[in-house]
N, C-alpha and C. Protein backbone atom coordinates (compact mmCIF):
# COMPACT_ATOMS: atom_id res chain seq x y z
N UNK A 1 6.02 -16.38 -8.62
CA UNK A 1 6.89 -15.23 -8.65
C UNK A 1 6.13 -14.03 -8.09
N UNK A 2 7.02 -13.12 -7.33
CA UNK A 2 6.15 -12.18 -7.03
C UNK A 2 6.85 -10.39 -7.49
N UNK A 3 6.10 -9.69 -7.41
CA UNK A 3 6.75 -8.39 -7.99
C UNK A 3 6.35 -7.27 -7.13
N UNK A 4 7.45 -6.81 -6.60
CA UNK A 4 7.06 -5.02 -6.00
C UNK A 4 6.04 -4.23 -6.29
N UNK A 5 5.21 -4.01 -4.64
CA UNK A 5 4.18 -2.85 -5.02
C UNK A 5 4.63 -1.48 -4.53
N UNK A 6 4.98 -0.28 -4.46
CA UNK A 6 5.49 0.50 -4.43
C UNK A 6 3.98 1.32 -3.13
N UNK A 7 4.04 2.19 -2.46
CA UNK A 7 3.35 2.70 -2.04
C UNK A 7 2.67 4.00 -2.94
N UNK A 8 3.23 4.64 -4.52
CA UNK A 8 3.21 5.08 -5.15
C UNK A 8 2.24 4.53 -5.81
N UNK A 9 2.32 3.52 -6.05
CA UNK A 9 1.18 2.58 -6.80
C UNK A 9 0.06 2.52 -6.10
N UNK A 10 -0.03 2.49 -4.70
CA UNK A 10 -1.48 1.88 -4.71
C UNK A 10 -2.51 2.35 -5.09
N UNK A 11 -3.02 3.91 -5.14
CA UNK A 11 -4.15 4.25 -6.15
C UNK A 11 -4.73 3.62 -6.55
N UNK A 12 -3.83 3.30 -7.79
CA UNK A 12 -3.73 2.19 -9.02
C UNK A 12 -4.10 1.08 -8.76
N UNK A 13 -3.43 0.23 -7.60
CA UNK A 13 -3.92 -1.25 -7.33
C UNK A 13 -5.32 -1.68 -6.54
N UNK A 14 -4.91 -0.43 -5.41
CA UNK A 14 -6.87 -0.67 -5.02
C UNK A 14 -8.13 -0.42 -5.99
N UNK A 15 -7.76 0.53 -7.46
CA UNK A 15 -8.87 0.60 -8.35
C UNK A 15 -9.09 -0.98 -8.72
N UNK A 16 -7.55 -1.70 -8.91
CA UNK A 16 -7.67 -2.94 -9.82
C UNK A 16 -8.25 -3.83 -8.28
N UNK A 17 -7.49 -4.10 -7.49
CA UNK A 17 -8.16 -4.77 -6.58
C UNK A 17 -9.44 -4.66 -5.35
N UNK A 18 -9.55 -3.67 -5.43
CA UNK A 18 -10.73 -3.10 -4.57
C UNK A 18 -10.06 -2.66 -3.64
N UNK A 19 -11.15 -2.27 -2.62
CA UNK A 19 -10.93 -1.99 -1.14
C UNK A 19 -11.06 -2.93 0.14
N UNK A 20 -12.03 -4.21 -0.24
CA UNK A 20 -11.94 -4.75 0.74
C UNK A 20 -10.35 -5.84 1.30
N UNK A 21 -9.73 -6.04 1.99
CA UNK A 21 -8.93 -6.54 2.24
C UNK A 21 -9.19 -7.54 3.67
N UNK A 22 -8.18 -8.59 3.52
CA UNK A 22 -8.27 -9.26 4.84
C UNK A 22 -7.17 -8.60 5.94
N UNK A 23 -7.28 -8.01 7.09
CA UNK A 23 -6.02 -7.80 7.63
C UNK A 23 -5.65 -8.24 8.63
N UNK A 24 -4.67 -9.09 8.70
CA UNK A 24 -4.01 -9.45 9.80
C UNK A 24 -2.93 -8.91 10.70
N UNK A 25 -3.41 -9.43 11.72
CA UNK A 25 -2.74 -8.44 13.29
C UNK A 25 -2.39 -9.69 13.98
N UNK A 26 -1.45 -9.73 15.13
CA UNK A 26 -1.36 -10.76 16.02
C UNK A 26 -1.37 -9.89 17.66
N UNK A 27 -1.72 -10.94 18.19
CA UNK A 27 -2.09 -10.29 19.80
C UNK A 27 -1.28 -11.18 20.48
N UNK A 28 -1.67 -10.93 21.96
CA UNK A 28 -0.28 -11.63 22.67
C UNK A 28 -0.40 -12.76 22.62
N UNK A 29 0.75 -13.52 23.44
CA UNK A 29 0.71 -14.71 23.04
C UNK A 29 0.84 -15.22 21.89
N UNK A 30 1.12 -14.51 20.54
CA UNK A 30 1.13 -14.70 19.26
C UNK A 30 -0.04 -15.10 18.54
N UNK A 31 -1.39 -14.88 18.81
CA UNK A 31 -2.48 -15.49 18.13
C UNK A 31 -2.56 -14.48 17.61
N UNK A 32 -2.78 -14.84 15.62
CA UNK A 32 -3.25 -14.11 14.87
C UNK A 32 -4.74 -13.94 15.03
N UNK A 33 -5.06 -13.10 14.23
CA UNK A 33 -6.38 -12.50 13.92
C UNK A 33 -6.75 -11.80 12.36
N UNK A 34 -7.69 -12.39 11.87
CA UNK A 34 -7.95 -11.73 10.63
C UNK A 34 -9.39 -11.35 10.76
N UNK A 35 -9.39 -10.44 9.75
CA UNK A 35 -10.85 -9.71 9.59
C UNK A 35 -10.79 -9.42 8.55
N UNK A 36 -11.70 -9.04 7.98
CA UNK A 36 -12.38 -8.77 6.61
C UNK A 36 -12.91 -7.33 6.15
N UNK A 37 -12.04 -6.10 5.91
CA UNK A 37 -12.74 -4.82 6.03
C UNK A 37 -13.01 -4.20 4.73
N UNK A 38 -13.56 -3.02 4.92
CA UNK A 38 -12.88 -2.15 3.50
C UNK A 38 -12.07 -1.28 4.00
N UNK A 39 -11.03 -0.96 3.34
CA UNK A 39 -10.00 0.29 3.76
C UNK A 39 -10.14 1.67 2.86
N UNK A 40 -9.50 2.14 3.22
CA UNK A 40 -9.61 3.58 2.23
C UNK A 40 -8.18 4.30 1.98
N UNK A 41 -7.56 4.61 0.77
CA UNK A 41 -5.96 5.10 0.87
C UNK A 41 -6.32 6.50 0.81
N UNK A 42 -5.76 7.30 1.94
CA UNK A 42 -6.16 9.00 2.01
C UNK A 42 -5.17 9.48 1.24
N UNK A 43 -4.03 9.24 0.70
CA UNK A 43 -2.93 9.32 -0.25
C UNK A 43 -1.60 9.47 0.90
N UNK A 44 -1.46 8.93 1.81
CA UNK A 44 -0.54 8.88 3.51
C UNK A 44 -0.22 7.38 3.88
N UNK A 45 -1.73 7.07 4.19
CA UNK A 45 -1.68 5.80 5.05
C UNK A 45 -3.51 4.98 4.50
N UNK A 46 -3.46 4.10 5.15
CA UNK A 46 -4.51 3.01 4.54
C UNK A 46 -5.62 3.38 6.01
N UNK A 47 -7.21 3.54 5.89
CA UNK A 47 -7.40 3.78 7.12
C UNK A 47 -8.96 2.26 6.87
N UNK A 48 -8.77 1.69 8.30
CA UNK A 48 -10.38 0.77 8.28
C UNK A 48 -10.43 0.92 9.38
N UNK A 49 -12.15 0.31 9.80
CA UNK A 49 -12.58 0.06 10.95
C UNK A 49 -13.25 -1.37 11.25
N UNK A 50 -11.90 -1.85 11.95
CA UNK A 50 -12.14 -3.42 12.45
C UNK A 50 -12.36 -3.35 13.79
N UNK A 51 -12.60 -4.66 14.12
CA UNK A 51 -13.10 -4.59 15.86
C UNK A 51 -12.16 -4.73 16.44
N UNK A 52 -12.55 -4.48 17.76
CA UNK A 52 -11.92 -4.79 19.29
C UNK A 52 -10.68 -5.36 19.46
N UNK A 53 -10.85 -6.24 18.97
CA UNK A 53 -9.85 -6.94 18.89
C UNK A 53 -8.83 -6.56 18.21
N UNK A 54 -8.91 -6.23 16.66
CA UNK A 54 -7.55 -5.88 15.90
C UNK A 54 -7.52 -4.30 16.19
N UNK A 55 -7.97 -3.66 16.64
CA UNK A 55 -7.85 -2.43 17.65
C UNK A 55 -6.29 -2.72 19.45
N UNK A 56 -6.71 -3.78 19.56
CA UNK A 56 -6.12 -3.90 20.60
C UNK A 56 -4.64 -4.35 20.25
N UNK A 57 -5.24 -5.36 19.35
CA UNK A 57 -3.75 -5.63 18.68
C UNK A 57 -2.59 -4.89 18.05
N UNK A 58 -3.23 -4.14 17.39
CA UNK A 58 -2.40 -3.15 17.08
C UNK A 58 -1.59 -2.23 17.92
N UNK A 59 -2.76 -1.74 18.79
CA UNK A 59 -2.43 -0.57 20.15
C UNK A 59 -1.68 0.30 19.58
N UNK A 60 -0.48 0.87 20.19
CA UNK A 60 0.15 2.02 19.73
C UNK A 60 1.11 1.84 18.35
N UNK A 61 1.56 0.77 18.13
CA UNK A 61 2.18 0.38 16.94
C UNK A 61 2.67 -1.10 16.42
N UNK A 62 1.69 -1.65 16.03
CA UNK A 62 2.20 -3.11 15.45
C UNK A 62 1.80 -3.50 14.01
N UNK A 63 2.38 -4.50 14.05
CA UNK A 63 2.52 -5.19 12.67
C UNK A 63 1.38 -5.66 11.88
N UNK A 64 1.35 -5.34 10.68
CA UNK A 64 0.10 -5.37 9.94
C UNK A 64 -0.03 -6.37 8.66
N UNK A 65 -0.48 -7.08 8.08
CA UNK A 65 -0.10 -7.59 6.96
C UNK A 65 -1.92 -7.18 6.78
N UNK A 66 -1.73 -6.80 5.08
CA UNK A 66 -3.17 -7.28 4.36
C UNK A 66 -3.28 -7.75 2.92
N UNK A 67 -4.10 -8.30 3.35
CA UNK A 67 -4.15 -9.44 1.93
C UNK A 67 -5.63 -8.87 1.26
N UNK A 68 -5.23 -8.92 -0.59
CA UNK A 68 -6.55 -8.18 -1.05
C UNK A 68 -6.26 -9.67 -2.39
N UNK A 69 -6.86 -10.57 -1.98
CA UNK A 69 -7.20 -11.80 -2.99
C UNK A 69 -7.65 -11.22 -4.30
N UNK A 70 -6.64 -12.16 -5.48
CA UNK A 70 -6.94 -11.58 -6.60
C UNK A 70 -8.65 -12.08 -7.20
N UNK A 71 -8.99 -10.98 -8.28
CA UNK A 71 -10.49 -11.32 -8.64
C UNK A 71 -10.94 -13.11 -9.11
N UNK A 72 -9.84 -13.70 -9.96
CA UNK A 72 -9.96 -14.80 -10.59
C UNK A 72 -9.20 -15.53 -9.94
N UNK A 73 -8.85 -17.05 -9.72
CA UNK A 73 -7.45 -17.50 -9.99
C UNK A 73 -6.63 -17.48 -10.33
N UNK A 74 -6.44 -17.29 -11.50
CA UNK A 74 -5.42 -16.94 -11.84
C UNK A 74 -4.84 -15.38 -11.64
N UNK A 75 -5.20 -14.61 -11.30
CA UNK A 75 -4.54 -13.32 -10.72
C UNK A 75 -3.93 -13.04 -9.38
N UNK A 76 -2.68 -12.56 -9.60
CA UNK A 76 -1.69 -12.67 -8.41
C UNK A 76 -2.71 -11.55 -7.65
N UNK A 77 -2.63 -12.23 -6.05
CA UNK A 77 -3.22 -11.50 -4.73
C UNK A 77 -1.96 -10.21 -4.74
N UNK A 78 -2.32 -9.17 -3.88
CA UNK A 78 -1.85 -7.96 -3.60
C UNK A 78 -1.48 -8.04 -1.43
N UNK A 79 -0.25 -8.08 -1.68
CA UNK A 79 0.10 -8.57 0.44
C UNK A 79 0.60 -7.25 0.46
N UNK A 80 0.41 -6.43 1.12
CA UNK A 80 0.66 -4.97 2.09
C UNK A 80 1.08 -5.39 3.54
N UNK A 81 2.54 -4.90 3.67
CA UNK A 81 2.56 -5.45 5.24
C UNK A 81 3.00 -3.60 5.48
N UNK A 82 3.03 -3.75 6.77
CA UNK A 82 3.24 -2.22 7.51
C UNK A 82 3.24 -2.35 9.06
N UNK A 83 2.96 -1.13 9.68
CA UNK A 83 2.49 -0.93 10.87
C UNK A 83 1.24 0.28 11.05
N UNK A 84 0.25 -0.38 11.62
CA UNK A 84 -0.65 0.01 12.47
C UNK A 84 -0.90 0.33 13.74
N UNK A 85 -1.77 1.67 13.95
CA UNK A 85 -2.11 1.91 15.32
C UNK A 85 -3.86 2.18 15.51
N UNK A 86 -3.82 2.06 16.67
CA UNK A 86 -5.63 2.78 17.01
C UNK A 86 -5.95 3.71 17.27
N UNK A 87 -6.56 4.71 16.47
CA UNK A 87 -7.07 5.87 16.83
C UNK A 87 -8.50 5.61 16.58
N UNK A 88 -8.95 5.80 18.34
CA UNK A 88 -10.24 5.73 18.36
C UNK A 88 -10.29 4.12 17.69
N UNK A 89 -11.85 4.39 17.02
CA UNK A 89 -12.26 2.77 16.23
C UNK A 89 -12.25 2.67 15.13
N UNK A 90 -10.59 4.10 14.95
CA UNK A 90 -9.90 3.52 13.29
C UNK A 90 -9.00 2.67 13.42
N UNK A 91 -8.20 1.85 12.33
CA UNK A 91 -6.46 1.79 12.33
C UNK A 91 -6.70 2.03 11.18
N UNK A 92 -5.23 2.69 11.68
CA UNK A 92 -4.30 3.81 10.92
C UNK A 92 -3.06 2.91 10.71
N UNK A 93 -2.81 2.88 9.14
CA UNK A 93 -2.04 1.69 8.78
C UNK A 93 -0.75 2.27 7.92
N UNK A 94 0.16 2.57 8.24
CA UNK A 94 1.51 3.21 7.41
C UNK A 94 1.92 1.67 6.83
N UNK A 95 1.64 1.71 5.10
CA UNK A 95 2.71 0.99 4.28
C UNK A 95 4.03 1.10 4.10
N UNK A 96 4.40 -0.02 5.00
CA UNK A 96 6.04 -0.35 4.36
C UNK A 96 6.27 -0.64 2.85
N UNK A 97 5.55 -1.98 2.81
CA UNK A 97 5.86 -2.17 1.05
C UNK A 97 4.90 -3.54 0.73
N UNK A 98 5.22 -3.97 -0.40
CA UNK A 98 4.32 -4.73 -0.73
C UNK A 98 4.39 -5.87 -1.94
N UNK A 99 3.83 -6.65 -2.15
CA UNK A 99 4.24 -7.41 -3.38
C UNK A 99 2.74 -8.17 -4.24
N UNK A 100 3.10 -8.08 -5.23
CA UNK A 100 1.82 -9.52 -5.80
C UNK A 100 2.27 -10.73 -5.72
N UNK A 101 1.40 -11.32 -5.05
CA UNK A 101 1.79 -13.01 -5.20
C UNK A 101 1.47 -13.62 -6.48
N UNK A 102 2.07 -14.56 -7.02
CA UNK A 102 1.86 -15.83 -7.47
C UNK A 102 0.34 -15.92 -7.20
N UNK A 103 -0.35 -16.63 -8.13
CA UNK A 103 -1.41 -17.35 -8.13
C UNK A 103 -1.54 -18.58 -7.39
N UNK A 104 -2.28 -19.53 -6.92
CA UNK A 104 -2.02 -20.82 -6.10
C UNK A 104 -2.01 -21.46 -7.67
N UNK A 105 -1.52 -22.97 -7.59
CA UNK A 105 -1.76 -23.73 -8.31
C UNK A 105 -3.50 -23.87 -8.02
N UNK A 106 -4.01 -24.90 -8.92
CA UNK A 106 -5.21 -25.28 -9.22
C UNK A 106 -5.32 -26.28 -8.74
N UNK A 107 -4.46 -27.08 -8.23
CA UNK A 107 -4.57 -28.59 -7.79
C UNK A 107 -3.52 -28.37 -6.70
N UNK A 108 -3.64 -28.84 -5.57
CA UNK A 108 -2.73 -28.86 -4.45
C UNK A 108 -1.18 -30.07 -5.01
N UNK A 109 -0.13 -29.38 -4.81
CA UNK A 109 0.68 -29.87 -5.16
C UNK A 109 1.00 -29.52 -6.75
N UNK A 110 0.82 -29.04 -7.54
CA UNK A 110 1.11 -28.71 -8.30
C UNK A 110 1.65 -27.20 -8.67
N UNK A 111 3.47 -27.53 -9.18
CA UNK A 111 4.29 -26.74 -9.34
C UNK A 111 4.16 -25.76 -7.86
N UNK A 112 3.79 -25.93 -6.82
CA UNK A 112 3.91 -25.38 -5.79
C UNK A 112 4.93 -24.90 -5.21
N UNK A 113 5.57 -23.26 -5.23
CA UNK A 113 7.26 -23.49 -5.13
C UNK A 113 7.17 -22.01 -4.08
N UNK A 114 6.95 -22.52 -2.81
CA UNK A 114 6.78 -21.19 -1.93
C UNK A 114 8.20 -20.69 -1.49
């Protein structure tokens, strides 16, 4: 099950989940790309500095998803999707919205209900 993160909230959720996040971008041809950053919420928009690549990807405005994996297993992950751009060898990441996931099961195949 998953539950609404509000952009109001995040403060709150990056204290509980940190700052580092994975964020994914896709480039042409549709190949994703992930990286591994820390971000920072200026109380606007989410800002990191990833490479070249998810710089390019982004360019003037694309699609962003980031994933901030929960601490344990059992704690639902935190997914932020939005749009991003490059300024300079920031992105600059405007949250749309967001949700907590579900935990994975512990055993593949079990109660697995995506």
């Amino acid at each position: 099950m998953s539950h609404p993160v509000d952009t109001d909230q995040l403060p709150d959720r990056l204290v509980e989940y940190g700052n580092a996040a994975f964020v994914v971008t896709v480039g042409g041809g549709g190949v994703p790309k992930v990286v591994h950053v820390p971000v920072v919420w200026d109380g606007e928009v989410l800002r990191c500095t990833p490479g070249r690549g998810t710089l390019a990807n982004l360019g003037d405005a694309g699609p962003v998803t980031l994933v901030f994996p929960g601490s344990t297993p059992d704690v639902h992950s935190m997914l932020l999707d939005g749009t991003g751009r490059a300024d300079g060898d920031v992105a600059v990441i405007s949250v749309a919205g967001g949700v907590l996931h579900r935990p994975a099961p512990v055993t593949p195949g079990d109660e697995a209900h995506c």
